[in-house]
Protein backbone atom coordinates (compact mmCIF):
# COMPACT_ATOMS: atom_id res chain seq x y z
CA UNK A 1 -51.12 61.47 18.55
CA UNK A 2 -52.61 61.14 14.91
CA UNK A 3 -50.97 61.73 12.43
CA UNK A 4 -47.88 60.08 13.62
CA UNK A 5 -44.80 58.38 10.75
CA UNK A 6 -42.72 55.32 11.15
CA UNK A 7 -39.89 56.81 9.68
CA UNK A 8 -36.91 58.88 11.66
CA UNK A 9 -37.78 62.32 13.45
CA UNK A 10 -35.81 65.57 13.14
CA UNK A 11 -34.95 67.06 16.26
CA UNK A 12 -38.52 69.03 16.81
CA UNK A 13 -41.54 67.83 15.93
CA UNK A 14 -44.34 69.43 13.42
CA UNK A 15 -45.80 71.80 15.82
CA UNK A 16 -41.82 72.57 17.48
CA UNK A 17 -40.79 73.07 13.74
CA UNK A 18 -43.58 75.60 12.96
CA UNK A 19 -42.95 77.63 16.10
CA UNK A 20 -39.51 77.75 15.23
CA UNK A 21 -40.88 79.24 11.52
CA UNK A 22 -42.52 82.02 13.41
CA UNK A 23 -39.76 82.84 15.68
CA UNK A 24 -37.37 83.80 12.89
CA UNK A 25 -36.87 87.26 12.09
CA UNK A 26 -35.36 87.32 8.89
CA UNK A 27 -38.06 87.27 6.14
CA UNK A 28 -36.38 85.12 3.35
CA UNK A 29 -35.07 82.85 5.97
CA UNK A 30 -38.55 82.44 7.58
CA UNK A 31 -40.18 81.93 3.94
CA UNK A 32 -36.77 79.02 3.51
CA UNK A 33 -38.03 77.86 6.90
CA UNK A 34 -41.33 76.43 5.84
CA UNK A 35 -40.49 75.08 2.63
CA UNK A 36 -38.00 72.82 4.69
CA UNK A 37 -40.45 72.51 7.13
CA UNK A 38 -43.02 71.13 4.48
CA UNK A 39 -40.40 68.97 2.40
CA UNK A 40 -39.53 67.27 5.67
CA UNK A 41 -42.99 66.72 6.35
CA UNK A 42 -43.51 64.93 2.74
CA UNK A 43 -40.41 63.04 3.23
CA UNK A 44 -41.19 61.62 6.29
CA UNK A 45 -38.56 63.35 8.16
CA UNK A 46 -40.61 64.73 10.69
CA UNK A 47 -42.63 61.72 12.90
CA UNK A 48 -44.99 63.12 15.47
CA UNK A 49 -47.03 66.19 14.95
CA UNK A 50 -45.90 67.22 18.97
CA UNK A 51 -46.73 70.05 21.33
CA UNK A 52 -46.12 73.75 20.01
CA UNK A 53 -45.92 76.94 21.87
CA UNK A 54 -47.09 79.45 19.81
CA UNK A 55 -46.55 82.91 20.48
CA UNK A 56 -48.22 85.96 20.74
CA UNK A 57 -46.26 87.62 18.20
CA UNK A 58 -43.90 86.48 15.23
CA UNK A 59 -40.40 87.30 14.85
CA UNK A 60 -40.49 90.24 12.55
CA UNK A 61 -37.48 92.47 11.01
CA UNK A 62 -36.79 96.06 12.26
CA UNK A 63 -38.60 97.42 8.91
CA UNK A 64 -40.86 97.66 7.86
CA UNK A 65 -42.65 99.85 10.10
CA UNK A 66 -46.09 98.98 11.68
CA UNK A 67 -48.65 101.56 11.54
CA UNK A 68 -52.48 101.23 11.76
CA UNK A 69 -54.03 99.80 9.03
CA UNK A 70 -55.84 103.59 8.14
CA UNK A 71 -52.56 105.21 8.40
CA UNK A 72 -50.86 103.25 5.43
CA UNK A 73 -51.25 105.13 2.23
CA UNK A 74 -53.36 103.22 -0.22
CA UNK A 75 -51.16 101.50 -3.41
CA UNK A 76 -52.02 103.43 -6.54
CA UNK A 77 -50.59 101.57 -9.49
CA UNK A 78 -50.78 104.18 -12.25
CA UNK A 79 -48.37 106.16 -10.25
CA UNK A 80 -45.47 104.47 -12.01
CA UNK A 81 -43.24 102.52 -11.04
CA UNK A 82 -43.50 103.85 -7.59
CA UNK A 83 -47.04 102.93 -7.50
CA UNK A 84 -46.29 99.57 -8.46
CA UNK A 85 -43.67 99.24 -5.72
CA UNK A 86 -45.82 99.94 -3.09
CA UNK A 87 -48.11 97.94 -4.12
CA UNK A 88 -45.91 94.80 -4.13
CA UNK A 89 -44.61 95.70 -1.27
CA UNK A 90 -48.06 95.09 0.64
CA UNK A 91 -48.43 92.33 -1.58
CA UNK A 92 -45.23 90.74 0.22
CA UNK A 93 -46.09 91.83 4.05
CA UNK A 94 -49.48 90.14 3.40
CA UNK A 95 -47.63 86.53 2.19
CA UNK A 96 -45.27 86.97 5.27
CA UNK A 97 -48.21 87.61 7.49
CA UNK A 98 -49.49 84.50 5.78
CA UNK A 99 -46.52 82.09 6.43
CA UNK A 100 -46.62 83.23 9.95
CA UNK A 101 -50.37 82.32 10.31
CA UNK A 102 -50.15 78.85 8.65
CA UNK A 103 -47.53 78.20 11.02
CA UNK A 104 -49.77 79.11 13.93
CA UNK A 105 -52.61 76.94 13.02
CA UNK A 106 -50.09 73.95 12.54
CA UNK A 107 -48.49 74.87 15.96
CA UNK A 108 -51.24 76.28 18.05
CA UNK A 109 -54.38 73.44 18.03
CA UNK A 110 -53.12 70.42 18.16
CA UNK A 111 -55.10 69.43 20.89
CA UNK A 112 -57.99 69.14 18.65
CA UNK A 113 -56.99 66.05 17.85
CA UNK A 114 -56.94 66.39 13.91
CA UNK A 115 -56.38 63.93 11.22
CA UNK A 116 -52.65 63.86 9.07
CA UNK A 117 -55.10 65.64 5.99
CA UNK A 118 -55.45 68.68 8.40
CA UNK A 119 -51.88 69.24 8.33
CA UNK A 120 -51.14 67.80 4.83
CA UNK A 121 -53.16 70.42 4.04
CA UNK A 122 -52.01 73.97 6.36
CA UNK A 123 -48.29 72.60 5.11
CA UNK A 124 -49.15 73.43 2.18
CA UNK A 125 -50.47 76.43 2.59
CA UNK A 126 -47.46 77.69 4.15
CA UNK A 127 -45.30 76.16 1.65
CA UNK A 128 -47.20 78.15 -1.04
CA UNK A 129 -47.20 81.32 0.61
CA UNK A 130 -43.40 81.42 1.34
CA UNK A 131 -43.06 80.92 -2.48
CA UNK A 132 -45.40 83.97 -2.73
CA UNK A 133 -43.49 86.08 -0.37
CA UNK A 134 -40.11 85.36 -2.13
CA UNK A 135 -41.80 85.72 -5.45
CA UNK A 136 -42.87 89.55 -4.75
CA UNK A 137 -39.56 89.74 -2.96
CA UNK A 138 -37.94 88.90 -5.93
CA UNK A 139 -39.83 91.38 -8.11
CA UNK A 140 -39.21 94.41 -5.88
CA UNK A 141 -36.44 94.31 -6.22
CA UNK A 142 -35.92 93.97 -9.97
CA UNK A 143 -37.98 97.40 -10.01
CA UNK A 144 -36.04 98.63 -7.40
CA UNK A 145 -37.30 98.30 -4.24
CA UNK A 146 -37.04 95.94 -1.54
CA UNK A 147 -39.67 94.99 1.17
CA UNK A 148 -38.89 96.57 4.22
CA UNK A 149 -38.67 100.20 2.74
CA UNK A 150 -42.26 101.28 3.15
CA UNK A 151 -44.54 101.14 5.75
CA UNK A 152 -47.27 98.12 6.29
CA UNK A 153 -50.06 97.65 8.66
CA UNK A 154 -50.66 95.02 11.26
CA UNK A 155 -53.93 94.08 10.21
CA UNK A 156 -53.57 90.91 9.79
CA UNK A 157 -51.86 88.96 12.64
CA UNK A 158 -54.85 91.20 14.85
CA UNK A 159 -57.23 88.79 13.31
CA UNK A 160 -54.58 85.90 14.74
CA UNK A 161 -55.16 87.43 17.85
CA UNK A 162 -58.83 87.51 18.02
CA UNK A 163 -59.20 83.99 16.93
CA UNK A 164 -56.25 82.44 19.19
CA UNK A 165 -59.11 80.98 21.11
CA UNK A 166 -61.13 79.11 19.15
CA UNK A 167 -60.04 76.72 15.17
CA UNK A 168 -63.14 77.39 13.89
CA UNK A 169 -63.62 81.27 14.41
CA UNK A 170 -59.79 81.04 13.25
CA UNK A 171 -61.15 79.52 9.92
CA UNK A 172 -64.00 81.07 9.99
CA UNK A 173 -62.26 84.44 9.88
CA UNK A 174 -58.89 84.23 8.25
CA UNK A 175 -58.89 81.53 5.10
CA UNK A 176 -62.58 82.26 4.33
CA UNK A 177 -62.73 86.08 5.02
CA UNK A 178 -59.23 87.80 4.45
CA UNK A 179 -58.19 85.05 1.90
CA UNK A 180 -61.15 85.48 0.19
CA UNK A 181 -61.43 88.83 -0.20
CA UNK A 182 -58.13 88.04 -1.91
CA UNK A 183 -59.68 86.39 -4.48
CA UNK A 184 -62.26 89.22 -4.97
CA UNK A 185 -59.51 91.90 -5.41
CA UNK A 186 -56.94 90.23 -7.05
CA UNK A 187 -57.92 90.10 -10.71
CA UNK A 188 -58.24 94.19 -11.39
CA UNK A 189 -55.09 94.23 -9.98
CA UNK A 190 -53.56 92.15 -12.29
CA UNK A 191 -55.53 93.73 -15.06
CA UNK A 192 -54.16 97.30 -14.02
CA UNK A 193 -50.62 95.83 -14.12
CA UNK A 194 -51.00 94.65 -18.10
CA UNK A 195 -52.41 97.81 -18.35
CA UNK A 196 -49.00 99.15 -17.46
CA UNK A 197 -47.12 96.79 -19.09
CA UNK A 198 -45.48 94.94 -16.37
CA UNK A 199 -46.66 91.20 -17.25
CA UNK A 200 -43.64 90.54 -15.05
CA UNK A 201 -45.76 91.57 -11.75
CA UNK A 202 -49.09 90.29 -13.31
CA UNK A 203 -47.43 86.86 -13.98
CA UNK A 204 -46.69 86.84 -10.22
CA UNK A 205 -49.77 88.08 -9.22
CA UNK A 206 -51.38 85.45 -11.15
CA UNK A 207 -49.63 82.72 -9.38
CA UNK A 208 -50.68 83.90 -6.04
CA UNK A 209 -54.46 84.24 -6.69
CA UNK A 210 -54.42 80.58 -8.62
CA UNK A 211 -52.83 79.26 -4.88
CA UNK A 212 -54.85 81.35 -2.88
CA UNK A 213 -58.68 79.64 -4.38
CA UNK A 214 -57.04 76.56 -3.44
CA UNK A 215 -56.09 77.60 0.18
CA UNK A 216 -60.00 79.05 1.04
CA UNK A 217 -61.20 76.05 -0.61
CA UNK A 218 -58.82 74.25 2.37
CA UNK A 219 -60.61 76.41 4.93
CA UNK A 220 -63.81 75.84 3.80
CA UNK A 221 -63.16 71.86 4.17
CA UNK A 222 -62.23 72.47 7.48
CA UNK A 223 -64.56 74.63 8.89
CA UNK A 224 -67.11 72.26 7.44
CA UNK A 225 -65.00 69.11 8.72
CA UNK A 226 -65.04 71.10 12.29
CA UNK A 227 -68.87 71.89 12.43
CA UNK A 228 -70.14 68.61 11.53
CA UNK A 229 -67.99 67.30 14.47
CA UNK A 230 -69.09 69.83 16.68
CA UNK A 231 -72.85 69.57 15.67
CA UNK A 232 -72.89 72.87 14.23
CA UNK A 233 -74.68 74.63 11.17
CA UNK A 234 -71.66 75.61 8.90
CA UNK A 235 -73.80 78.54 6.99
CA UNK A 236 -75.21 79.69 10.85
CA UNK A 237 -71.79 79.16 12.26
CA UNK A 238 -69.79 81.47 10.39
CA UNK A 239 -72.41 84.24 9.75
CA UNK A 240 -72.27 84.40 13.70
CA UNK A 241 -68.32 83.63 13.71
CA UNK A 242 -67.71 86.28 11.38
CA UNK A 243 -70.16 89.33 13.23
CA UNK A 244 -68.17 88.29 16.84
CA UNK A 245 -64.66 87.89 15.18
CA UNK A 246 -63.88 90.18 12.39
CA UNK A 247 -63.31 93.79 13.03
CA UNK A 248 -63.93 94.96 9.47
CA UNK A 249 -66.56 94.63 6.81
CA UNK A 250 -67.26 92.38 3.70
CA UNK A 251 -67.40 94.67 1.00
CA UNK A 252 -68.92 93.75 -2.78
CA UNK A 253 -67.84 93.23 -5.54
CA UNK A 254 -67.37 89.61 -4.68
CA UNK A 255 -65.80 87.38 -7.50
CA UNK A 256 -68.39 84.53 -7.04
CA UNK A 257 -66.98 82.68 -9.70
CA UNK A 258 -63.59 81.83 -7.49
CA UNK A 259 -65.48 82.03 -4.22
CA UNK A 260 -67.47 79.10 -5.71
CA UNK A 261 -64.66 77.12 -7.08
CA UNK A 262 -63.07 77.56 -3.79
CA UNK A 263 -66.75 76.20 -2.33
CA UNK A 264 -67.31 79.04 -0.77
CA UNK A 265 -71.22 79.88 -1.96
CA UNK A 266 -72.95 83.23 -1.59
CA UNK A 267 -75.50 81.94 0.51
CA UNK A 268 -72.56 82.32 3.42
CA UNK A 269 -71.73 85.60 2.84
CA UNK A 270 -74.29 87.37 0.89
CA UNK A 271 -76.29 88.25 4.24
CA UNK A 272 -73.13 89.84 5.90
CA UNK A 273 -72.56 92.58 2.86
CA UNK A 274 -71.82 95.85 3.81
CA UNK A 275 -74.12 98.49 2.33
C-alpha cells in the first residue's frame, strides 16, 4: 500500500480509524476523534493507510432534527441574538457534516492507489473542520444556545451520496462546489456580525473561511492530480461532473478573489452560472 510508516501501528489503520470517526454519534467526541486521528497520523502512530468500510450514513445525535433543505428557516442575523444563534447553529451542522465527509474520502477510495500527500492533505482537512465545529460549538453556547436545538437540513451528506461512486465527481462536487460557495458567502456574513457587534462570532467566522480557501485549494490539486492521471480535461471534466452530480445551482456573486487564491479560476465555473 503507499503511503505506508516504519514506525508502530495503532490498533486500526488510517482508513479503520476514519470509519470509526464517522460511526460516533456524539458530536464533540466525533470532532476529538479526528484530531487524534490526525495527530496519530503526524506522529507516526498509525502505519498502513488499510481497508475502510465506509458507511452509508454517519453516526449522528438524536437532535438536531433533519428536515429538507427548503423546510429549514433561513438564518436572519439582525434578528438578535436569536438570529445569530441560528445562524451558528447551521454554521456548526455544516463543520460536522464536514468532519464526516473528510473522513469518508480518507476511508472510502483507497483503492485508488493514492500517494501519502493525498491523505496528508484530507487529514487535515478534517482536523481543521473539527476545530471549526467545536469553535461554533463553543460560541453557541456562550450566547445561549447549543447545537442540537434547532433544526438542520441534510443537504450535505446527499451530495456524499451521489458521489460515493466516483473521487473525482466527489471532488468535483463537494471541496470545489459546496466549499466554495463557502468562500463566496462567508465574508457578508462576517460583515453583518461586526455590524452587530459580536466580533466574538466574526472572529470565528473568520477562522473558518481562512481554512476553508485552503481546503478547495486541496480539492482543486486533486481533481487536477486525478484528471491528468486519468487523461482527462480538468476545466471539461468538472463542468460535466458538476451538471451530472450536483442537485443545486451555482449562484453569483462569486468572491473570485478567494476562488483564485484557492486556484479555482472563473473559467471553471463561469459557464455553469445560474441566471
Amino acid at each position: 500500500m503507499p503511503a505506508s510508516l516504519e514506525h508502530g501501528d495503532t490498533p486500526l489503520g488510517l482508513a479503520g480509524r476514519a470509519v470509526a470517526v464517522l460511526q460516533e454519534t456524539d458530536p464533540a467526541q466525533k470532532a476529538a476523534l479526528a484530531s487524534a486521528m490526525a495527530a496519530d497520523w503526524k506522529a507516526g502512530r498509525i502505519a498502513a493507510i488499510g481497508q475502510g468500510n465506509p458507511l452509508e450514513r454517519p453516526g449522528r445525535p438524536r437532535e438536531p432534527e433533519l428536515k429538507r433543505p427548503g423546510e429549514v428557516r433561513k438564518r436572519k442575523i439582525n434578528r438578535g441574538t436569536t438570529g445569530r444563534i441560528a445562524l451558528l447553529h447551521a454554521l456548526a451542522h455544516i463543520e460536522l457534516n464536514a468532519i464526516d465527509l473528510a473522513c469518508d474520502i480518507i476511508a472510502r477510495f483507497t483503492a485508488e492507489d493514492l500517494p501519502r500527500a493525498f491523505y496528508d492533505d484530507w487529514l487535515l482537512v478534517a482536523e481543521e473542520e473539527a476545530k471549526h465545529y467545536l469553535l461554533l460549538a463553543q460560541r453557541l453556547e456562550q450566547l445561549g444556545g447549543h447545537y442540537g436545538a434547532l433544526p438542520a437540513h441534510d443537504g450535505l451528506w446527499q451530495a456524499s451520496e451521489e458521489t460515493a461512486h466516483d473521487l473525482l465527481a466527489r471532488l468535483a462536487v463537494v471541496p470545489l462546489v459546496l466549499e466554495a460557495r463557502g468562500l463566496d458567502v462567508t465574508p457578508a456574513m462576517i460583515a453583518k456580525l461586526q455590524a452587530a457587534e459580536d466580533h466574538e462570532s466574526a472572529a470565528v467566522l473568520t477562522v473558518i473561511y481562512e481554512d476553508e480557501i485552503g481546503h478547495v485549494a486541496i480539492g482543486k490539486r486533486w481533481f487536477d492530480h486525478l484528471c491528468e492521471r486519468r487523461g482527462l480535461d480538468p476545466r471539461e471534466s468538472w463542468q460535466d461532473l458538476v451538471r451530472r452530480h450536483f442537485r443545486g445551482q451555482l449562484k453569483p456573486p462569486f468572491n473570485e478573489a478567494a476562488r483564485d487564491t484557492a486556484g479555482l479560476p472563473a473559467d471553471f465555473y463561469a459557464p455553469l452560472e445560474s441566471a
